[in-house]
Protein backbone atom coordinates (compact mmCIF):
# COMPACT_ATOMS: atom_id res chain seq x y z
CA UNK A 1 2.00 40.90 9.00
CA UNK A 2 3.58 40.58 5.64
CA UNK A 3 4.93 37.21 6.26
CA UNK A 4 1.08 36.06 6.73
CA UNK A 5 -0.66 37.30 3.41
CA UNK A 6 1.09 39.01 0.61
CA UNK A 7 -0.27 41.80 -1.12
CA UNK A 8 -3.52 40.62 -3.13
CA UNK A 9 -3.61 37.67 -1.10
CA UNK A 10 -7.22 36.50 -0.06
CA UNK A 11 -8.47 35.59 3.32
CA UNK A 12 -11.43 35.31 4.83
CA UNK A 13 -12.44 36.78 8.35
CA UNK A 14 -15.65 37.71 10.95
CA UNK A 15 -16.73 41.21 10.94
CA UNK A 16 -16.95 42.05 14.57
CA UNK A 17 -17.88 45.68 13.98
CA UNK A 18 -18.99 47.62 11.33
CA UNK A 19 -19.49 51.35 10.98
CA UNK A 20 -20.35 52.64 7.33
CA UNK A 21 -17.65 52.37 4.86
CA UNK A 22 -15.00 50.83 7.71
CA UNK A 23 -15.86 47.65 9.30
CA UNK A 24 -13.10 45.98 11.99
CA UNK A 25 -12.35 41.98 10.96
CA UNK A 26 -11.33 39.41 12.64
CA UNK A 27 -9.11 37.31 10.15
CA UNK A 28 -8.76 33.87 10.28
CA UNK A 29 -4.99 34.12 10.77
CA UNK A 30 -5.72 35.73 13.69
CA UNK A 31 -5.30 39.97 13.74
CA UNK A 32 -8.07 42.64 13.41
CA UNK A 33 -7.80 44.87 10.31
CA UNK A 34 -9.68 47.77 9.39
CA UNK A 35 -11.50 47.32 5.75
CA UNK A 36 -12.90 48.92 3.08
CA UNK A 37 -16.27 47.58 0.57
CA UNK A 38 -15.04 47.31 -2.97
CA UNK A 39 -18.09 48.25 -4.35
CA UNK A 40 -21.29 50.07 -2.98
CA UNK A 41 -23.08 46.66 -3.55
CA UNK A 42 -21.15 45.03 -0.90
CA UNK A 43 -22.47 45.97 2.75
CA UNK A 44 -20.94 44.13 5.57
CA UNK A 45 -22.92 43.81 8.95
CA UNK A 46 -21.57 43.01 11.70
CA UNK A 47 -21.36 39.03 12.12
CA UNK A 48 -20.92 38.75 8.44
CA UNK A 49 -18.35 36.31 7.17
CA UNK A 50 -16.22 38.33 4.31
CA UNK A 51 -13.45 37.62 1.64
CA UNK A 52 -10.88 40.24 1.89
CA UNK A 53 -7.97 41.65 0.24
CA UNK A 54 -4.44 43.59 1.33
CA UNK A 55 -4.46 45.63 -1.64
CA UNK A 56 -1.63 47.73 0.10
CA UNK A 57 0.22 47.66 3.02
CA UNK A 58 -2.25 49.15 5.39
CA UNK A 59 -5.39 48.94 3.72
CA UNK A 60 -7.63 46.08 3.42
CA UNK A 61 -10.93 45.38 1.03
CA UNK A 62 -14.08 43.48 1.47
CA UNK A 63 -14.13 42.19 -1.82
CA UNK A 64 -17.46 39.73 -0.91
CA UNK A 65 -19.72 38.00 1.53
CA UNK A 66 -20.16 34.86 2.32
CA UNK A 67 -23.26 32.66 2.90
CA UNK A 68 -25.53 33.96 5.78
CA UNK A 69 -26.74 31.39 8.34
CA UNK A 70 -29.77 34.14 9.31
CA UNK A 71 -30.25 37.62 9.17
CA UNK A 72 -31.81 39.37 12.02
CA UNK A 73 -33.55 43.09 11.31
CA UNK A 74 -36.48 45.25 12.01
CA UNK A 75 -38.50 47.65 10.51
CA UNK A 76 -39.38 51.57 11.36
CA UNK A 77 -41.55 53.77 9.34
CA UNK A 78 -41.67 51.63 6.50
CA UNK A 79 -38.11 51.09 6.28
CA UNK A 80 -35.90 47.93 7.19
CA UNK A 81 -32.92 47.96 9.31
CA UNK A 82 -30.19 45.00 9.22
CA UNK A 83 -29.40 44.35 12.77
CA UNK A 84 -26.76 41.64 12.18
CA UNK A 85 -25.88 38.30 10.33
CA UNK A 86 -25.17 34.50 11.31
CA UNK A 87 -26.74 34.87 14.61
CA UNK A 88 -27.30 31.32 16.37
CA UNK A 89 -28.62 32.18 19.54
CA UNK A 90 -30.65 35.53 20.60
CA UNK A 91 -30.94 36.23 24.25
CA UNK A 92 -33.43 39.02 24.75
CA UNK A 93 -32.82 40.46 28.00
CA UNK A 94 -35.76 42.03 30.53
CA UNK A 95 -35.65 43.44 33.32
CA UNK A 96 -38.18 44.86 36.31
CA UNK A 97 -36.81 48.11 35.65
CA UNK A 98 -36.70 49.41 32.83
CA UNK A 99 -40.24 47.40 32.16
CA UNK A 100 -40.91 46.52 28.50
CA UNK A 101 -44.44 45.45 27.43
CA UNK A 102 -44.79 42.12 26.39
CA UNK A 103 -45.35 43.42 22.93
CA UNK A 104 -41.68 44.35 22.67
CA UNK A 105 -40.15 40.75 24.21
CA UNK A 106 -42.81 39.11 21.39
CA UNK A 107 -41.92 40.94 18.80
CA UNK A 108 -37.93 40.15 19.04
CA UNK A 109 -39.54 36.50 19.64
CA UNK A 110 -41.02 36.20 16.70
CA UNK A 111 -38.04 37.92 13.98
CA UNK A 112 -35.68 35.75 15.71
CA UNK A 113 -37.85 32.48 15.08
CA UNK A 114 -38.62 33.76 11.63
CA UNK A 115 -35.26 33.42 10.93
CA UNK A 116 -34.54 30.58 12.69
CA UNK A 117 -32.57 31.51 15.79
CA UNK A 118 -32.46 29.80 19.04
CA UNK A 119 -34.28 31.76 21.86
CA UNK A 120 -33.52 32.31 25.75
CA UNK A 121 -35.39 35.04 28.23
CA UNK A 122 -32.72 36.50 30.57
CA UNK A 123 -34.13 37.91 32.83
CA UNK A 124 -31.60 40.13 34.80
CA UNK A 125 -31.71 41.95 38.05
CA UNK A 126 -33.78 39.28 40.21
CA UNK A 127 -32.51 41.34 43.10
CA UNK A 128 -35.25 44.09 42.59
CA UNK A 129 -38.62 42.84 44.23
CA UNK A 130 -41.36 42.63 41.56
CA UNK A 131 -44.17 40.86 40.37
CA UNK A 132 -42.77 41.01 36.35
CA UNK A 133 -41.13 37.83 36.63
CA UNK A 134 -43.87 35.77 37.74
CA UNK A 135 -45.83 37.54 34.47
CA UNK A 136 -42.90 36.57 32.21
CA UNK A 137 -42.56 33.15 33.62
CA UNK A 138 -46.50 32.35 33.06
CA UNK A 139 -46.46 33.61 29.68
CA UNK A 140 -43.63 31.81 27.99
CA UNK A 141 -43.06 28.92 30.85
CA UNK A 142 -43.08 25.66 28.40
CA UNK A 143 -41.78 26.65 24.68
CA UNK A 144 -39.21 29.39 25.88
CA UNK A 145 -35.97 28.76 28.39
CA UNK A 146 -36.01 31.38 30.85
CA UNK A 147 -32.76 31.83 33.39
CA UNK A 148 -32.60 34.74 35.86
CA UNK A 149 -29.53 36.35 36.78
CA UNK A 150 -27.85 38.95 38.71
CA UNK A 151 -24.64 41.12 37.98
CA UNK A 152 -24.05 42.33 41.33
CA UNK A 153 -24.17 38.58 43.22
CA UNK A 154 -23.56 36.57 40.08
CA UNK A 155 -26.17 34.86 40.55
CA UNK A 156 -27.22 32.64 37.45
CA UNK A 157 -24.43 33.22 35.60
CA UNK A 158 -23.30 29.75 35.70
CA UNK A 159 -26.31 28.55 34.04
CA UNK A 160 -26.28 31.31 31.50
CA UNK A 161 -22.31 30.34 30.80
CA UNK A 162 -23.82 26.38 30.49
CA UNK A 163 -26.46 27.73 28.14
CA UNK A 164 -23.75 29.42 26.17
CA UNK A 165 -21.67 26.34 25.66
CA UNK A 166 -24.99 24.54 24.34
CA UNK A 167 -24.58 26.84 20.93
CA UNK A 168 -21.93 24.49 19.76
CA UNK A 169 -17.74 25.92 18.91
CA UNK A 170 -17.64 29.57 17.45
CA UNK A 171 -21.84 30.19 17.86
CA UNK A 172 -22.43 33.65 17.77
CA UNK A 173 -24.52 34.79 20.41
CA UNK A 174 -26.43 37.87 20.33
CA UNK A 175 -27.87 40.31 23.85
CA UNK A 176 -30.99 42.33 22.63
CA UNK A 177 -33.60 44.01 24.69
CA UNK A 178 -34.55 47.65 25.47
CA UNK A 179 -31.96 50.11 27.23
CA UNK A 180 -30.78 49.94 30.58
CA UNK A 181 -31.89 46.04 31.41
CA UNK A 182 -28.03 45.35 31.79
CA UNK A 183 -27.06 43.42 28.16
CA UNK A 184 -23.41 45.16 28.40
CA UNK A 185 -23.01 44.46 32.58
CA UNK A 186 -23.48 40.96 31.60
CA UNK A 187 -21.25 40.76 28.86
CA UNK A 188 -18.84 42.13 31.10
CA UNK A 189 -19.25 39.58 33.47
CA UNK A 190 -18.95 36.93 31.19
CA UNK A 191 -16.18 38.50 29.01
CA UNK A 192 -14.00 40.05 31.70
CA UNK A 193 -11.38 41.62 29.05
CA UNK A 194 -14.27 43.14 27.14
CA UNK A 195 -14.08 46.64 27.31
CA UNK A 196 -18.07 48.35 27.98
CA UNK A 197 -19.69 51.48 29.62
CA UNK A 198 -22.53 50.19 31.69
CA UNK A 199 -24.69 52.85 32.42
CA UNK A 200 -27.72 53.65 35.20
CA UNK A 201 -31.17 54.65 34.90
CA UNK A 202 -32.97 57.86 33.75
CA UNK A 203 -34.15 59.06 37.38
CA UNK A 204 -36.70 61.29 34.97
CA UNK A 205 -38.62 58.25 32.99
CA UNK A 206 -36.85 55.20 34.68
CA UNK A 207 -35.81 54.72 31.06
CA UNK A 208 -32.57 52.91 30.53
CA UNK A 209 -30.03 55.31 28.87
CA UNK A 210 -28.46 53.58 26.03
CA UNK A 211 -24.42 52.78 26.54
CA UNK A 212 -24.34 50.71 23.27
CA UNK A 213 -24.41 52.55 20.08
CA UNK A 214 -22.71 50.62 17.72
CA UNK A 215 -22.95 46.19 17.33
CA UNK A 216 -19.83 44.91 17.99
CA UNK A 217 -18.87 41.10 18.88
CA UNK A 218 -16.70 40.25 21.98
CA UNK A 219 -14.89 37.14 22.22
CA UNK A 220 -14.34 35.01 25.16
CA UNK A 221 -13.42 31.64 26.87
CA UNK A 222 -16.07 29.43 29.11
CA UNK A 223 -15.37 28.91 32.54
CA UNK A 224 -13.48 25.30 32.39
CA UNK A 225 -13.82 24.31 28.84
CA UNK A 226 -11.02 24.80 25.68
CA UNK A 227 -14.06 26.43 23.88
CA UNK A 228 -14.44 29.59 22.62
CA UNK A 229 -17.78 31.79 23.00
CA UNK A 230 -18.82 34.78 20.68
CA UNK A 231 -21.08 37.25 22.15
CA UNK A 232 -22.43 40.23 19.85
CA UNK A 233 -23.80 43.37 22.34
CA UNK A 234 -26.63 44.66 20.56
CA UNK A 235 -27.80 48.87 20.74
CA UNK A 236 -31.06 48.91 22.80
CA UNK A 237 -34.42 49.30 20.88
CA UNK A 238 -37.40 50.53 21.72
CA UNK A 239 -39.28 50.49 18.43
CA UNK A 240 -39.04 46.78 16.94
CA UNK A 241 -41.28 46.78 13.68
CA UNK A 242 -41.96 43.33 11.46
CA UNK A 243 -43.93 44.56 8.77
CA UNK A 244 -40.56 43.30 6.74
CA UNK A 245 -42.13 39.68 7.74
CA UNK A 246 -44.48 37.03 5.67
CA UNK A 247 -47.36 36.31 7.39
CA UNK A 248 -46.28 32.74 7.24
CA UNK A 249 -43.14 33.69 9.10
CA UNK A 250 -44.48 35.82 12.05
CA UNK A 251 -46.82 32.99 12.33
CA UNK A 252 -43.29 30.66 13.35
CA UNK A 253 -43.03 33.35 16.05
CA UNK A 254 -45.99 31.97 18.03
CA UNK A 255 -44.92 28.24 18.70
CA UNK A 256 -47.31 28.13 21.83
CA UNK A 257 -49.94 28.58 19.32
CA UNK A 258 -49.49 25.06 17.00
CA UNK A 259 -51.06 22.33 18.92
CA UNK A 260 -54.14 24.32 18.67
CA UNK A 261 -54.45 25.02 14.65
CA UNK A 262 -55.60 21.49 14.16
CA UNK A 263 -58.88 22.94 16.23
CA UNK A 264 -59.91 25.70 13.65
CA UNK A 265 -62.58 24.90 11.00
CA UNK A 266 -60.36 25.82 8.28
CA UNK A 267 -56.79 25.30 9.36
CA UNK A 268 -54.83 26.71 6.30
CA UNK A 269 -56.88 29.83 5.62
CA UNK A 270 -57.52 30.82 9.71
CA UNK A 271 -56.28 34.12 10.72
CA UNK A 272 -57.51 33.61 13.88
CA UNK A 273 -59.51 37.17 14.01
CA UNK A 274 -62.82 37.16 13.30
CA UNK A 275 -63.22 33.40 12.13
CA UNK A 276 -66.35 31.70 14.12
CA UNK A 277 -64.78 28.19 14.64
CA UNK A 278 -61.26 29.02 15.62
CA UNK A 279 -58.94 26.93 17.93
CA UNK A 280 -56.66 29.76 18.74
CA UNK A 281 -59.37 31.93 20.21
CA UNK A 282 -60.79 29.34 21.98
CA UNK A 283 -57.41 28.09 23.39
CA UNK A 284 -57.44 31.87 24.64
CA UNK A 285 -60.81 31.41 26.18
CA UNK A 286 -59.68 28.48 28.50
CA UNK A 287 -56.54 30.47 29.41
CA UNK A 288 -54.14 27.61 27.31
CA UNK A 289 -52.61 30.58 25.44
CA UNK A 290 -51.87 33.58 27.28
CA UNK A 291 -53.83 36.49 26.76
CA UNK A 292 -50.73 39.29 26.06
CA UNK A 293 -49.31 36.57 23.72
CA UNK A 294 -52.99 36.58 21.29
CA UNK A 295 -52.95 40.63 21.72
CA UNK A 296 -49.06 40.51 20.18
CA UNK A 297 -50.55 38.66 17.35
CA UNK A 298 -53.15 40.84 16.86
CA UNK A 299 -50.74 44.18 17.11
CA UNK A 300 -48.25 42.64 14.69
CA UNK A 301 -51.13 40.88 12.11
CA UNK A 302 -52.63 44.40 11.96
CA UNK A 303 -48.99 46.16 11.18
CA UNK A 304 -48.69 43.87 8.47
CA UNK A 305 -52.28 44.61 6.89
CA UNK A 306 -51.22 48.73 7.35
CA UNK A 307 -47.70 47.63 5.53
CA UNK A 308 -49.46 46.06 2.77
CA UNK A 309 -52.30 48.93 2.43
CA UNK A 310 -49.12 51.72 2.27
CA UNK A 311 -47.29 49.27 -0.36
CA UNK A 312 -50.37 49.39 -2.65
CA UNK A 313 -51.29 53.14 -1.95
CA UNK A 314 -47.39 54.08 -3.32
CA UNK A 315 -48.13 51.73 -6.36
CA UNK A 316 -51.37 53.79 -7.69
């Protein structure tokens, strides 16, 4: 490893893992190193790109970031929590069982649009008989691609891979979704040297019990082509705030929703509440915007009003 970089020699390199002050690198030479921050300042997520430095013979230092492409985080109890950086493509994962609520799926929806991330529904175990994937299919059939699969038969996997090579050379590809709908069985499908615990249901709550407690990016080849595909195995949520967000930017969250803002008496200044003449409300009257979707605008414009009420409560 010597012969590569020197001592003091910079290099740059993907974090594929990162755990408080010790985050696991990918350098572009080619090995994993374990590194260090230089400063408090510097805080590497996983999918960060990084500058680093052998500043002895087995120790390594992030001495900075570089650029982000997109940042993708949540919020919980008034505080926001960096997920991961330079993510291209999000697919959020559902399953029959464990069930999310639609306000979950919309609320990864929209932070991933707000920061302008390509979407995909997977949703996994088709083998269990239930009416959820008609619901999911009417509610974002036409602005969001939806592919079922199946570990156990591999069925759809083919078209997931295909969807995967669409992300362009070294895309970073991130699984999120709620615990237990099978985000680490697929990476293991796909990535057959990756290395996960897959693990069953609660039989209690018919809760998924999470197997993924730390980010971490796997690396892998698709089926057939020289082309390399980076998939990042998110921990399973179940509490996915946005009051981080703009209004504008949750707004980008509800694509189904722009054909009809043209409709509303006063286009720019709408919220689309209790406005008299609106075009989203009456698009929800006629059934040309789904129901669940208006509610998750609702839920999520209200958690931003509470947000902004709490911000100007601590300020008095």
């Amino acid at each position: 490893m010597k012969n590569l970089l020197s001592e003091q020699s910079a290099t740059e390199g993907l974090v594929i893992w990162s755990s408080g002050q010790k985050s696991k690198i990918l350098t572009t030479v080619g090995f994993e190193v374990l590194a260090s921050p230089a400063t408090r300042s510097i805080s590497p997520l996983v999918g960060d790109r990084v500058v680093l430095k052998r500043s002895a013979p087995s120790a390594w230092t992030v001495t900075s970031l570089l650029e982000r492409r997109s940042l993708y985080k949540r919020s919980y109890r008034g505080r926001v929590k960096e997920l991961a950086a330079n993510i291209d493509q999000l697919l959020i994962v559902v399953a029959p069982v464990p069930k999310p609520n639609f306000l979950t799926i919309d609320r990864m929806i929209v932070e991933g649009l707000a920061q302008g991330i390509k979407i995909a529904i997977i949703f996994n175990k088709v083998d269990i008989k239930s009416d959820f994937l008609s619901q999911v299919a009417n509610t974002y059939q036409g602005f969001m691609p939806l592919i079922q699969t199946n570990t156990i038969f591999d069925s759809g996997l083919n078209e997931l891979r295909s969807y995967l090579r669409s992300g362009g050379v070294n895309s970073l590809t991130a699984l999120c979704g709620v615990s237990g709908v099978g985000k680490s069985a697929l990476i293991k499908k796909l990535c057959l040297s990756a290395e996960l615990e897959v693990g069953d249901l609660s039989k209690k709550s018919s809760q998924g019990k999470q197997t993924t407690s730390l980010a971490k990016i796997y690396r892998c080849f698709a089926d057939g082509l020289d082309q390399e595909i980076w998939l990042l195995d998110l921990p399973g949520v179940q509490n996915f705030g946005l009051s981080h967000l703009s209004y504008e930017k949750v707004l980008l969250g509800f694509p189904d929703f722009r054909e009809f803002l043209v409709n509303c008496e006063f286009p720019r200044s709408c919220k689309h509440t209790a406005e008299r003449e609106c075009g989203i409300k009456q698009a929800v009257l006629k059934g040309e915007i789904k129901e669940s979707r208006y509610k998750s605008y609702l839920h999520i414009l209200n958690e931003l009003v509470e947000n902004q009420s709490f911000i100007w409560q601590s300020k008095k």
